[in-house]
PDB file of N, CA and C in Angstrom:
ATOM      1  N   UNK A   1      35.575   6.192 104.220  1.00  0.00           N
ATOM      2  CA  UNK A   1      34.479   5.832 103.344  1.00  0.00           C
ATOM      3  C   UNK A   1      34.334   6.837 102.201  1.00  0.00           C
ATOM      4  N   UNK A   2      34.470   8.252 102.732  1.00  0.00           N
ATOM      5  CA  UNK A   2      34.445   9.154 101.601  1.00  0.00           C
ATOM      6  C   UNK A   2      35.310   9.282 100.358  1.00  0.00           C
ATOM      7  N   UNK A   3      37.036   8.496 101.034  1.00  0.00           N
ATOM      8  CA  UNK A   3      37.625   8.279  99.740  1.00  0.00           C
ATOM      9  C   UNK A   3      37.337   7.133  98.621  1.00  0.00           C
ATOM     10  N   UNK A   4      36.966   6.333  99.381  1.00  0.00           N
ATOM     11  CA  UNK A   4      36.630   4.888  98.635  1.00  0.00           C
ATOM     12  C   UNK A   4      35.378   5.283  97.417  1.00  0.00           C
ATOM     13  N   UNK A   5      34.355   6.246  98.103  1.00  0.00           N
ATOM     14  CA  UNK A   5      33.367   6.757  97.077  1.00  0.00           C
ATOM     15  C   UNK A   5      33.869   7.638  96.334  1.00  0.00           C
ATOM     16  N   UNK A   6      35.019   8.521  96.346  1.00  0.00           N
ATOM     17  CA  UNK A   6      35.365   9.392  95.462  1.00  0.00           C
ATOM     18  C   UNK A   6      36.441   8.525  94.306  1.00  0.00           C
ATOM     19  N   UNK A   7      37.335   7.683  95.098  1.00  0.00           N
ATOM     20  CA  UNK A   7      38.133   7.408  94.126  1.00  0.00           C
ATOM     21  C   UNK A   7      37.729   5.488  94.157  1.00  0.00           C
ATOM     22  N   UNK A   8      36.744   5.251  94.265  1.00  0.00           N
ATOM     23  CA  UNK A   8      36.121   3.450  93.880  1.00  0.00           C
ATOM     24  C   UNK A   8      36.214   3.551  92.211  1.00  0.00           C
ATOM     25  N   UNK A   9      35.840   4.299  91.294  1.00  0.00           N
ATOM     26  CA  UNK A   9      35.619   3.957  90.051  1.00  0.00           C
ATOM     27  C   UNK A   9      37.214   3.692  89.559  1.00  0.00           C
ATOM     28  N   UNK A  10      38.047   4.673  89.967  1.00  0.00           N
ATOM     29  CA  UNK A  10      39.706   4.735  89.602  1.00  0.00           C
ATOM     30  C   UNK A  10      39.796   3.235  89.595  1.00  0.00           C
ATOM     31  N   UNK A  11      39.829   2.752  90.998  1.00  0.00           N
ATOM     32  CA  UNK A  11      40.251   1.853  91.572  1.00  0.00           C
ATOM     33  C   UNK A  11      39.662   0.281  91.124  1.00  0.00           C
ATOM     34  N   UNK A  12      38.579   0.247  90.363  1.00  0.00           N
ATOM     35  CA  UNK A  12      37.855  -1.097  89.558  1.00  0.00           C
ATOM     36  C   UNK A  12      38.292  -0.932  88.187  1.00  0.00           C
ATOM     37  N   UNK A  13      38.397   0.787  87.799  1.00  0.00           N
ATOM     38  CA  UNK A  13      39.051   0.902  86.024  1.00  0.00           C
ATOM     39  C   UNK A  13      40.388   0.063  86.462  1.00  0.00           C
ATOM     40  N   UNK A  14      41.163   0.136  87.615  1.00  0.00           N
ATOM     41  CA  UNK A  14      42.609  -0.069  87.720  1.00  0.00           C
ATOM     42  C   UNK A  14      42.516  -1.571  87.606  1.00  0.00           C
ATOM     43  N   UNK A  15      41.809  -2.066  88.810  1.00  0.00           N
ATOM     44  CA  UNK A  15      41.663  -3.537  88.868  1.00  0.00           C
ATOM     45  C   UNK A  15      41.368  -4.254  87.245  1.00  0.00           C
ATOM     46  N   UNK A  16      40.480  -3.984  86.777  1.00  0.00           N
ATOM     47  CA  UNK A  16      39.646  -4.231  85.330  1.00  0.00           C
ATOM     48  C   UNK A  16      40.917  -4.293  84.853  1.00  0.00           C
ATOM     49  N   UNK A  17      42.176  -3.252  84.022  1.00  0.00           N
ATOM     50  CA  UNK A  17      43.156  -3.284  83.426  1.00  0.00           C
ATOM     51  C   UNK A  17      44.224  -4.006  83.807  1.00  0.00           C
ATOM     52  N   UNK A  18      44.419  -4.127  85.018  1.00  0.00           N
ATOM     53  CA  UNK A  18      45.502  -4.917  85.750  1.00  0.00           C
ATOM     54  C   UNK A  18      44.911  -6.438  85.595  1.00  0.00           C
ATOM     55  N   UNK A  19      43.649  -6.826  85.827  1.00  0.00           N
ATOM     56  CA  UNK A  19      42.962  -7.867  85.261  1.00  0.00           C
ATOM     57  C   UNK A  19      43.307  -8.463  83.787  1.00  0.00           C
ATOM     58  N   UNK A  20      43.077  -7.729  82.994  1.00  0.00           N
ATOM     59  CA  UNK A  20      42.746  -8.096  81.706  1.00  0.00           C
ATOM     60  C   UNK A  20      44.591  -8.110  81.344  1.00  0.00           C
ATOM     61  N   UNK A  21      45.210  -7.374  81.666  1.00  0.00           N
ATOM     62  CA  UNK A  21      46.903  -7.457  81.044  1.00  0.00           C
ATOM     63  C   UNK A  21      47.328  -8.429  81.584  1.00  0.00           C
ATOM     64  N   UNK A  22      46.993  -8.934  83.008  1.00  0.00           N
ATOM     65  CA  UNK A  22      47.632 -10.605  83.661  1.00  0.00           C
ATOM     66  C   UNK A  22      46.852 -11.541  82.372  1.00  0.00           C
ATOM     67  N   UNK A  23      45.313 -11.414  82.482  1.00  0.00           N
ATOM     68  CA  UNK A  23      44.991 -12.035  81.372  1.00  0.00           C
ATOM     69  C   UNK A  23      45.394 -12.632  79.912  1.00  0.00           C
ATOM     70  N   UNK A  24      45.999 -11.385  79.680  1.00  0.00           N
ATOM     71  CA  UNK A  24      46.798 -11.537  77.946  1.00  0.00           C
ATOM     72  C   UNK A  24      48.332 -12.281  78.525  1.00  0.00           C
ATOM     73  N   UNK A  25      48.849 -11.212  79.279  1.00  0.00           N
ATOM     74  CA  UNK A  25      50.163 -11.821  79.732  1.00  0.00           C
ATOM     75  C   UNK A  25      50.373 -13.638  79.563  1.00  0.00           C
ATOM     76  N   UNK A  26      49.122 -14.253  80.597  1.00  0.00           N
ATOM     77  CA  UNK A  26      49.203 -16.040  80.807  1.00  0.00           C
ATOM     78  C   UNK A  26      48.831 -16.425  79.239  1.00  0.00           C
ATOM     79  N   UNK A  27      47.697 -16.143  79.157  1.00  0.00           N
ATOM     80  CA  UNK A  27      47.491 -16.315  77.427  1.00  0.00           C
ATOM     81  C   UNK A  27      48.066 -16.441  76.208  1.00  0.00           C
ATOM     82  N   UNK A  28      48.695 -15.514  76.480  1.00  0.00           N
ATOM     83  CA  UNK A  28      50.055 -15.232  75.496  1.00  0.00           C
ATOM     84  C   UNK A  28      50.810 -16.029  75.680  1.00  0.00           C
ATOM     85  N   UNK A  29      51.289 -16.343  76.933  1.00  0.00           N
ATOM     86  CA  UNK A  29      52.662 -17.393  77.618  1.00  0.00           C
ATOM     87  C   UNK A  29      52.360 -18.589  77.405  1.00  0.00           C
ATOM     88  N   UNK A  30      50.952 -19.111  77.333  1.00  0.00           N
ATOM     89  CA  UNK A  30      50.388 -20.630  77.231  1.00  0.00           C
ATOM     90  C   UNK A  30      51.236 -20.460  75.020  1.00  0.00           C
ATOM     91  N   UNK A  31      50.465 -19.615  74.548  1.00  0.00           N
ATOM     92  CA  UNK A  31      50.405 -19.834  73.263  1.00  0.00           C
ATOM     93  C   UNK A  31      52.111 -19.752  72.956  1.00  0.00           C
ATOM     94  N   UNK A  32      53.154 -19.013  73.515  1.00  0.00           N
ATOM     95  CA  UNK A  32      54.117 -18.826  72.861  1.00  0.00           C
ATOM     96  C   UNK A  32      54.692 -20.051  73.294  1.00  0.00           C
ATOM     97  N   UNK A  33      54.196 -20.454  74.660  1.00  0.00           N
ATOM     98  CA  UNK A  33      55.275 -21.824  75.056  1.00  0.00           C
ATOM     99  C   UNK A  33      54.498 -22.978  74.434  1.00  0.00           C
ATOM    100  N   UNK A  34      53.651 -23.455  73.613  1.00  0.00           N
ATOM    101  CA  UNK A  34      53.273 -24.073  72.935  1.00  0.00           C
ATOM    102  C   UNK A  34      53.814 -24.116  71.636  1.00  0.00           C
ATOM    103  N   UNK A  35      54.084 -22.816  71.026  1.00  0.00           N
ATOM    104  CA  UNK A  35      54.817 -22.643  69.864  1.00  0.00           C
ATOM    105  C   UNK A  35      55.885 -22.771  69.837  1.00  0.00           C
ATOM    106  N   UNK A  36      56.658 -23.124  70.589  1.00  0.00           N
ATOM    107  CA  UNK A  36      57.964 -23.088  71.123  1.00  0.00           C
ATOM    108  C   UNK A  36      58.054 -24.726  71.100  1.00  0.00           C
ATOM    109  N   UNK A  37      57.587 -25.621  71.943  1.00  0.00           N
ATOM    110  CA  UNK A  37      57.264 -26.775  72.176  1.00  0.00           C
ATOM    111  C   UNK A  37      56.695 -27.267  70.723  1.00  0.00           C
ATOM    112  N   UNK A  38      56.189 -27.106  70.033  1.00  0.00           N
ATOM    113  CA  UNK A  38      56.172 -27.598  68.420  1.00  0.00           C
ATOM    114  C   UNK A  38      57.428 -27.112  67.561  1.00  0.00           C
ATOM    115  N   UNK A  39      57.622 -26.249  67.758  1.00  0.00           N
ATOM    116  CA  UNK A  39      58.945 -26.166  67.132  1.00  0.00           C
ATOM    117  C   UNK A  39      60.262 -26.624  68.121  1.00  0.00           C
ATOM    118  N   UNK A  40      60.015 -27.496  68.870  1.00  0.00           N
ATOM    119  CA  UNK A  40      61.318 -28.130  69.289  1.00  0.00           C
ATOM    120  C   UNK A  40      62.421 -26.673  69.792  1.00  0.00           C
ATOM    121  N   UNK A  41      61.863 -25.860  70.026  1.00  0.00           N
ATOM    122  CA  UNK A  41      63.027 -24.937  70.903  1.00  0.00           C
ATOM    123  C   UNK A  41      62.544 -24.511  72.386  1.00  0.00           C
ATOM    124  N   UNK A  42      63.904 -23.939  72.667  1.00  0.00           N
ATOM    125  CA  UNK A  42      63.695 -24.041  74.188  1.00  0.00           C
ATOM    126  C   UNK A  42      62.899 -22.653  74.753  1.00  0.00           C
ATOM    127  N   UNK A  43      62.116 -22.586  75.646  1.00  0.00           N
ATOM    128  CA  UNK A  43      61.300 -20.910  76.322  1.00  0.00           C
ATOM    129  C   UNK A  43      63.045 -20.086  76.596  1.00  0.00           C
ATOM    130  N   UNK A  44      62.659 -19.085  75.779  1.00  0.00           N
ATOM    131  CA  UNK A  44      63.587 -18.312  76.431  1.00  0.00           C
ATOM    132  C   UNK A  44      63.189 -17.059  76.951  1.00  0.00           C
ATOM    133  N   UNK A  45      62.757 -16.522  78.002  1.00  0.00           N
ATOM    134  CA  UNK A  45      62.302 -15.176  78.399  1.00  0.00           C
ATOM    135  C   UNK A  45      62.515 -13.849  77.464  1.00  0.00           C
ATOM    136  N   UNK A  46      63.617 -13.730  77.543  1.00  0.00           N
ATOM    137  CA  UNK A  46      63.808 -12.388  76.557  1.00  0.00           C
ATOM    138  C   UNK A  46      62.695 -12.730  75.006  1.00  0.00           C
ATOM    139  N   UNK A  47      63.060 -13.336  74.210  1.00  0.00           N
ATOM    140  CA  UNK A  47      62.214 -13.550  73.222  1.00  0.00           C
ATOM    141  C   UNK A  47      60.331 -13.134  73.529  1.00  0.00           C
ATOM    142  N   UNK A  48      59.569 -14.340  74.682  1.00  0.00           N
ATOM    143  CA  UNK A  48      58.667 -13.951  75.046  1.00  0.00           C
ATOM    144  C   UNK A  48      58.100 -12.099  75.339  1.00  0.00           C
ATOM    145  N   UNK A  49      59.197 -12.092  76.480  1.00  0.00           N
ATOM    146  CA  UNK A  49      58.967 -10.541  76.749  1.00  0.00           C
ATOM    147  C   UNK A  49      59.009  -9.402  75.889  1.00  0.00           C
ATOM    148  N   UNK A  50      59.964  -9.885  74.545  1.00  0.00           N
ATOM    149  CA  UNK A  50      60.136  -9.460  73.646  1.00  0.00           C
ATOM    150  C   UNK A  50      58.451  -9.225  72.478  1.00  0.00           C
ATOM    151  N   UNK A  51      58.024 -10.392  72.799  1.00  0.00           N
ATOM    152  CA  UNK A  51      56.452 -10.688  72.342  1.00  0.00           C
ATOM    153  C   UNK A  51      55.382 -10.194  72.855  1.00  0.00           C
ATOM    154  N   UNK A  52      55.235 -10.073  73.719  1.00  0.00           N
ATOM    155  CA  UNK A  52      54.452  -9.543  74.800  1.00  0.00           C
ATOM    156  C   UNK A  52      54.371  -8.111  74.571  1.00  0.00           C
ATOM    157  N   UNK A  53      55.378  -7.331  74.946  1.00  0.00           N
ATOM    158  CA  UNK A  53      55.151  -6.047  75.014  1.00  0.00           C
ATOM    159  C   UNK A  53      55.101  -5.403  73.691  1.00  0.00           C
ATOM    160  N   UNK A  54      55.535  -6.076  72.797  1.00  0.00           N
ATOM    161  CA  UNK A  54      55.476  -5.432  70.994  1.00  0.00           C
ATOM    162  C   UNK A  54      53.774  -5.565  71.080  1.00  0.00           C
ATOM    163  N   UNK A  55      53.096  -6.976  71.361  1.00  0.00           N
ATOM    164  CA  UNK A  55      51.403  -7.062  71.153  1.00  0.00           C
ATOM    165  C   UNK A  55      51.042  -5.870  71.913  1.00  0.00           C
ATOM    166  N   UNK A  56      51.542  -5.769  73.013  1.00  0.00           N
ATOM    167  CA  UNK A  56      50.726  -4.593  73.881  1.00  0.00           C
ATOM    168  C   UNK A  56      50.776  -3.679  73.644  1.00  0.00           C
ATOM    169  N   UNK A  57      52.003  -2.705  72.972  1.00  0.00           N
ATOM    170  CA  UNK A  57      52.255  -1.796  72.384  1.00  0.00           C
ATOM    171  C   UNK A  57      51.705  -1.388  71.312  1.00  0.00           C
ATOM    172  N   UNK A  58      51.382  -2.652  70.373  1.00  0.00           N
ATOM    173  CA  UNK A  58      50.977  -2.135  69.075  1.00  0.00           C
ATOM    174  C   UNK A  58      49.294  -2.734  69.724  1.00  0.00           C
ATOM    175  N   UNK A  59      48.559  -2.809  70.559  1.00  0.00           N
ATOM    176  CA  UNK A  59      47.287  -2.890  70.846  1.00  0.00           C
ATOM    177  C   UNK A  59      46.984  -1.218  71.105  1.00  0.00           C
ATOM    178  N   UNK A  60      48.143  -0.988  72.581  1.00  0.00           N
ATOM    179  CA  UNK A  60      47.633   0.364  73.187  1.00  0.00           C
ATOM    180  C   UNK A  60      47.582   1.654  71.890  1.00  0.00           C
ATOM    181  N   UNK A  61      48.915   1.424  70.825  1.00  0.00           N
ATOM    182  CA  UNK A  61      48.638   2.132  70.180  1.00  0.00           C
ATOM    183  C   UNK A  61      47.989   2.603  69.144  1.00  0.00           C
ATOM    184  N   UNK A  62      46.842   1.404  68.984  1.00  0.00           N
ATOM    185  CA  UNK A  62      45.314   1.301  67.748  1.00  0.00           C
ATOM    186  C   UNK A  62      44.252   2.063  68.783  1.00  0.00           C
ATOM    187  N   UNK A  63      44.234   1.777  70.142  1.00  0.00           N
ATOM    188  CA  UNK A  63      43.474   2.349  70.604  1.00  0.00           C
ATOM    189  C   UNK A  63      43.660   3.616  70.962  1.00  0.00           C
ATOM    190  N   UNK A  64      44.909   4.382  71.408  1.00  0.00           N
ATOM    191  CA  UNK A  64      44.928   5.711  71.389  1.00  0.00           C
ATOM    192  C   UNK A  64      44.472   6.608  70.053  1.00  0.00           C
ATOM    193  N   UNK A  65      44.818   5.825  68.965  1.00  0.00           N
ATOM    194  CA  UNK A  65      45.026   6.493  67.584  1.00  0.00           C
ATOM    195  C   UNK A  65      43.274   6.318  67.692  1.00  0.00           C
ATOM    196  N   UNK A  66      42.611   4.952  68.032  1.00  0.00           N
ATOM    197  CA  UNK A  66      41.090   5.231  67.720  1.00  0.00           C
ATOM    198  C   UNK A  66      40.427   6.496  68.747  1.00  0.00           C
ATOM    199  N   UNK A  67      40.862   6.603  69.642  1.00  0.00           N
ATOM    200  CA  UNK A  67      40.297   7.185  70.965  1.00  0.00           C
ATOM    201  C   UNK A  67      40.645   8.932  70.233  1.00  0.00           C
ATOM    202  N   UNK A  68      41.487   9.229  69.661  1.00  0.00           N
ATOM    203  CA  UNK A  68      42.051  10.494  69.098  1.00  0.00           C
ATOM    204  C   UNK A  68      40.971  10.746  68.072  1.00  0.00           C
ATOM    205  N   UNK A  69      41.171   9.704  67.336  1.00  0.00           N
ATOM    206  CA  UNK A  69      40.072   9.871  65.690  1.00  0.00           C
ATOM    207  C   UNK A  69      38.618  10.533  66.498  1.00  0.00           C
ATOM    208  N   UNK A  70      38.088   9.423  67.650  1.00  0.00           N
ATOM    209  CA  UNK A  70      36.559   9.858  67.872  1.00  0.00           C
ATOM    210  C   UNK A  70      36.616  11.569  68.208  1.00  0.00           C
ATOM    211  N   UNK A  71      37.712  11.598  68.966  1.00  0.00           N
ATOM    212  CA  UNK A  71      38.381  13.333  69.631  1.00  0.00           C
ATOM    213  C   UNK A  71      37.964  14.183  68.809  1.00  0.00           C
ATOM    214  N   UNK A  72      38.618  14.214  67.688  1.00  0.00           N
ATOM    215  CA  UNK A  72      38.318  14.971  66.321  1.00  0.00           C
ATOM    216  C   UNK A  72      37.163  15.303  65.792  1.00  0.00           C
ATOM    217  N   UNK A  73      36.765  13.844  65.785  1.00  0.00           N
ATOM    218  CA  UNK A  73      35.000  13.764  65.057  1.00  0.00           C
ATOM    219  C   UNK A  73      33.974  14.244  65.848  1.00  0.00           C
ATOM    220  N   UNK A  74      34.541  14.083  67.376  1.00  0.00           N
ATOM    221  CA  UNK A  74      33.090  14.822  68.268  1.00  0.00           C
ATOM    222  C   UNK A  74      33.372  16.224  68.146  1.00  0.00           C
ATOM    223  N   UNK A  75      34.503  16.580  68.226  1.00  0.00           N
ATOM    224  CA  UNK A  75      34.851  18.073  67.871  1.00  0.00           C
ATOM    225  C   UNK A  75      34.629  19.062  66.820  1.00  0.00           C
ATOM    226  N   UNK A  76      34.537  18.305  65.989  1.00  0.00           N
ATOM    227  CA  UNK A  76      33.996  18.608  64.845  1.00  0.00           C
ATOM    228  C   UNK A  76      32.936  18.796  64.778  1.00  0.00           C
ATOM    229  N   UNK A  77      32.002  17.660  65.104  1.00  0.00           N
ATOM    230  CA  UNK A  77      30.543  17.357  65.299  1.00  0.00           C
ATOM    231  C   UNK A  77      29.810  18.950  66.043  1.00  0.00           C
ATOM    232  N   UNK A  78      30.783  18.443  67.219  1.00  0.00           N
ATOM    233  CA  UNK A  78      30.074  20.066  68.192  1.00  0.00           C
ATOM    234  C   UNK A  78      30.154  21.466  67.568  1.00  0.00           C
ATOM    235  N   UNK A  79      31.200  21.364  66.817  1.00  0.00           N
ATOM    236  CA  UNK A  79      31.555  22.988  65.954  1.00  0.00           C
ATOM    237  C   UNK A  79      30.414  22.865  64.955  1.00  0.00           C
ATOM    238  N   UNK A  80      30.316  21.935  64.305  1.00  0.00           N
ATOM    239  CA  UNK A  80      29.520  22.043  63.532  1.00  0.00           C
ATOM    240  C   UNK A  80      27.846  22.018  63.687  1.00  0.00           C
ATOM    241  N   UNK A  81      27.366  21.508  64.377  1.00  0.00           N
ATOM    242  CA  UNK A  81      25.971  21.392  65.445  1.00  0.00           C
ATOM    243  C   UNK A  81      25.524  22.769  66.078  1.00  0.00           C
ATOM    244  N   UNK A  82      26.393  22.415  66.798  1.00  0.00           N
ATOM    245  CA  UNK A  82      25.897  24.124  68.155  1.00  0.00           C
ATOM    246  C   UNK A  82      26.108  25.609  67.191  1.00  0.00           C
ATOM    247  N   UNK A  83      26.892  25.097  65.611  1.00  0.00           N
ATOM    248  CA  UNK A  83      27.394  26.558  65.280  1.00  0.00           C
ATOM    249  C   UNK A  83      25.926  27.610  65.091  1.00  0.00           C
ATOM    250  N   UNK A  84      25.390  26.689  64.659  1.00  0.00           N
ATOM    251  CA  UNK A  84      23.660  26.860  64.583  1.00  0.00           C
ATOM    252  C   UNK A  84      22.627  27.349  65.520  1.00  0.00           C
ATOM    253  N   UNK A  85      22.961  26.750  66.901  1.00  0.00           N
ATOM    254  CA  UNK A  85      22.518  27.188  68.520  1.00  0.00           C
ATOM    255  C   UNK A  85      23.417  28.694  68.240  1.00  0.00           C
ATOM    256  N   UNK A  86      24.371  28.608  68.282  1.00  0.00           N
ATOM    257  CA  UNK A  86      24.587  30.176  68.126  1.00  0.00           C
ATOM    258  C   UNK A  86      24.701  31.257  67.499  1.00  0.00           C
ATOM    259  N   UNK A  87      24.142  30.862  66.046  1.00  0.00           N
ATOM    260  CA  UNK A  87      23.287  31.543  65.438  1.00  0.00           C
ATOM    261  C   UNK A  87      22.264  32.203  65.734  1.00  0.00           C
ATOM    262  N   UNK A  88      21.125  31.176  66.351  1.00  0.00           N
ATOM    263  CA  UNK A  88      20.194  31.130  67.016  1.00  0.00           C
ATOM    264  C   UNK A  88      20.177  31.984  68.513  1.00  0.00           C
ATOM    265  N   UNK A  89      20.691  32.068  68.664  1.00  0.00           N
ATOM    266  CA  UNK A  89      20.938  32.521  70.086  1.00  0.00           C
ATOM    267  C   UNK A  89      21.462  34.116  69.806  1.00  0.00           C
ATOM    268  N   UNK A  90      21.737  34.533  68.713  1.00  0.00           N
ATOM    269  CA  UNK A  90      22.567  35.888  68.671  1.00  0.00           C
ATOM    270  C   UNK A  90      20.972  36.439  68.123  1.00  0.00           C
ATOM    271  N   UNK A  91      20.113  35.754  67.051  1.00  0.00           N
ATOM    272  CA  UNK A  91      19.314  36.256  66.649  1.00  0.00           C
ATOM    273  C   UNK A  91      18.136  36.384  67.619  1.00  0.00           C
ATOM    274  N   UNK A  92      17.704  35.720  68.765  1.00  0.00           N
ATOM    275  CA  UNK A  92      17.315  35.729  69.861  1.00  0.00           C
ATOM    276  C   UNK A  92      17.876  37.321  70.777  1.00  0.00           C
ATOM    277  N   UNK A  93      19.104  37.299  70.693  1.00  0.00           N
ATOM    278  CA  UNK A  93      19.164  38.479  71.562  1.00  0.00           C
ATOM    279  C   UNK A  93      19.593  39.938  71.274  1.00  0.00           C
ATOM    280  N   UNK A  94      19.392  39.646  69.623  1.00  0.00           N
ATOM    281  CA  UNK A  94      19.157  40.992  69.087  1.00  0.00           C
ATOM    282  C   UNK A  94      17.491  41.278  69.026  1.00  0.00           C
ATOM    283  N   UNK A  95      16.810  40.221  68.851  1.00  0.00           N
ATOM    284  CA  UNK A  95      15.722  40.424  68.983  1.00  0.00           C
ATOM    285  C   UNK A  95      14.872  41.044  70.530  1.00  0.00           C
ATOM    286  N   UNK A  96      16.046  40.460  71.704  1.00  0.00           N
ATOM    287  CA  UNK A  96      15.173  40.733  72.763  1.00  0.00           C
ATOM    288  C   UNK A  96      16.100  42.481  72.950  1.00  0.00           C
ATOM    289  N   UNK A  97      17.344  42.900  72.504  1.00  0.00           N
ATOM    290  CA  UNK A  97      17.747  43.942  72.534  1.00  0.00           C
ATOM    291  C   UNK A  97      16.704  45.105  71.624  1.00  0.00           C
ATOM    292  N   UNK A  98      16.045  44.532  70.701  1.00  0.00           N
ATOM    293  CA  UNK A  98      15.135  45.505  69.958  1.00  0.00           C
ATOM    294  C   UNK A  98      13.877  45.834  70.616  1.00  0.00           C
ATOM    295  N   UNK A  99      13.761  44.764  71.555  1.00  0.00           N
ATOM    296  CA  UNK A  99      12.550  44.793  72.259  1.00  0.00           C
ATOM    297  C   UNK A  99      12.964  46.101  73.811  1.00  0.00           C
ATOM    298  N   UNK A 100      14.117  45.750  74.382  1.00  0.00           N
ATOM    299  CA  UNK A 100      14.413  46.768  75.524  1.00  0.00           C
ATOM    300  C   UNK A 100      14.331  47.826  74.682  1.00  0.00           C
ATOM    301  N   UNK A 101      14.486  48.317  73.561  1.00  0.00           N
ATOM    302  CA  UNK A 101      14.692  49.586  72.666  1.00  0.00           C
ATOM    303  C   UNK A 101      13.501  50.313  72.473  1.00  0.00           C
ATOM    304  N   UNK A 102      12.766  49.443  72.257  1.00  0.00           N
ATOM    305  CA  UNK A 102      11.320  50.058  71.821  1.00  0.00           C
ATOM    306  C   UNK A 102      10.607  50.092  73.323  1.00  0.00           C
ATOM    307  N   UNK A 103      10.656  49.399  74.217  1.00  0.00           N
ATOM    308  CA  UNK A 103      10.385  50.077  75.458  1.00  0.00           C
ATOM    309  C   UNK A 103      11.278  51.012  76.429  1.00  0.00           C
ATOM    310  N   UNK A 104      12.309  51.131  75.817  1.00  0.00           N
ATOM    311  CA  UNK A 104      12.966  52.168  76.439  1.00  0.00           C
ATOM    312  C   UNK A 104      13.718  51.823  77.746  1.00  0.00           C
ATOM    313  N   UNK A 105      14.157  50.448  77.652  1.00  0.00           N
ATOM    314  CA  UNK A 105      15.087  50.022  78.961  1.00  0.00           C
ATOM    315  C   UNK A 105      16.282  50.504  78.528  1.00  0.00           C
ATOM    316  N   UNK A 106      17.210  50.670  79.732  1.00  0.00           N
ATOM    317  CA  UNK A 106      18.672  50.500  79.007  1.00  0.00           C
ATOM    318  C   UNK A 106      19.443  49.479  78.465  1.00  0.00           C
ATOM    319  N   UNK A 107      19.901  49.341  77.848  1.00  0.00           N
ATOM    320  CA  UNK A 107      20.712  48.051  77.180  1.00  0.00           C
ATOM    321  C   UNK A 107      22.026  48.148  77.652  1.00  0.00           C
ATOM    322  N   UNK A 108      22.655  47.157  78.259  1.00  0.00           N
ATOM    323  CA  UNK A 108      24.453  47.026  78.717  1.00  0.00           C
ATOM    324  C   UNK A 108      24.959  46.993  77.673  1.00  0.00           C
ATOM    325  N   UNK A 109      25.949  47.478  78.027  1.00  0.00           N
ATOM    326  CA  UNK A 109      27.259  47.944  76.806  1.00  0.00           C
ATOM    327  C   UNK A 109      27.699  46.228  76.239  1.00  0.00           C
ATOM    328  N   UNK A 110      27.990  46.077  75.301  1.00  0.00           N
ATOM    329  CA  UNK A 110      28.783  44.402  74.940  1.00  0.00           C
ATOM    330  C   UNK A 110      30.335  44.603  75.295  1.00  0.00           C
TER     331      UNK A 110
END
């Protein structure tokens, strides 16, 4: 039970994708053997498979390239955001270092 709760989400992302690629896969196969069947030629596998994995390929690779872009931009985002929190935060603890000073605590070495 404990693995099923640790690794259940893996295992529905897996299902979900394995889902949705049978999905395109029949989809695809209805539309190419239709196109095939109006143009009077015969299904030939290689061609299809040939179709198939170019769509999937050039799908997976809009979405890596989008999934990279957001990479960047949150990265950015955070450098640029928090650079401020730590601004803030240095001026905070020079301030509380001026304060051990004037009461005479010791201050740790940096």
């Amino acid at each position: 039970m404990t693995h099923i709760r640790r690794w259940g989400a893996v295992y529905i992302l897996l299902l979900l994708f394995v889902g949705s690629w049978l999905g395109q896969f029949f989809t695809q196969l209805a539309e190419f053997t239709s196109t095939q069947q109006q143009h009077g030629q015969p299904f030939i596998w290689g061609e299809y498979l040939h179709q198939f994995f170019a769509s999937t390929f050039e799908n997976w690779q809009s979405e890596w390239l989008q999934l990279i872009f957001q990479a960047i931009l949150l990265l950015g985002a955070k450098h640029w955001l928090f650079k401020v929190d730590a601004e803030d935060l240095e001026r905070i603890e020079a301030k509380i270092d001026d304060i051990k000073d004037r009461l005479g605590l010791p201050t740790p070495p940096p």
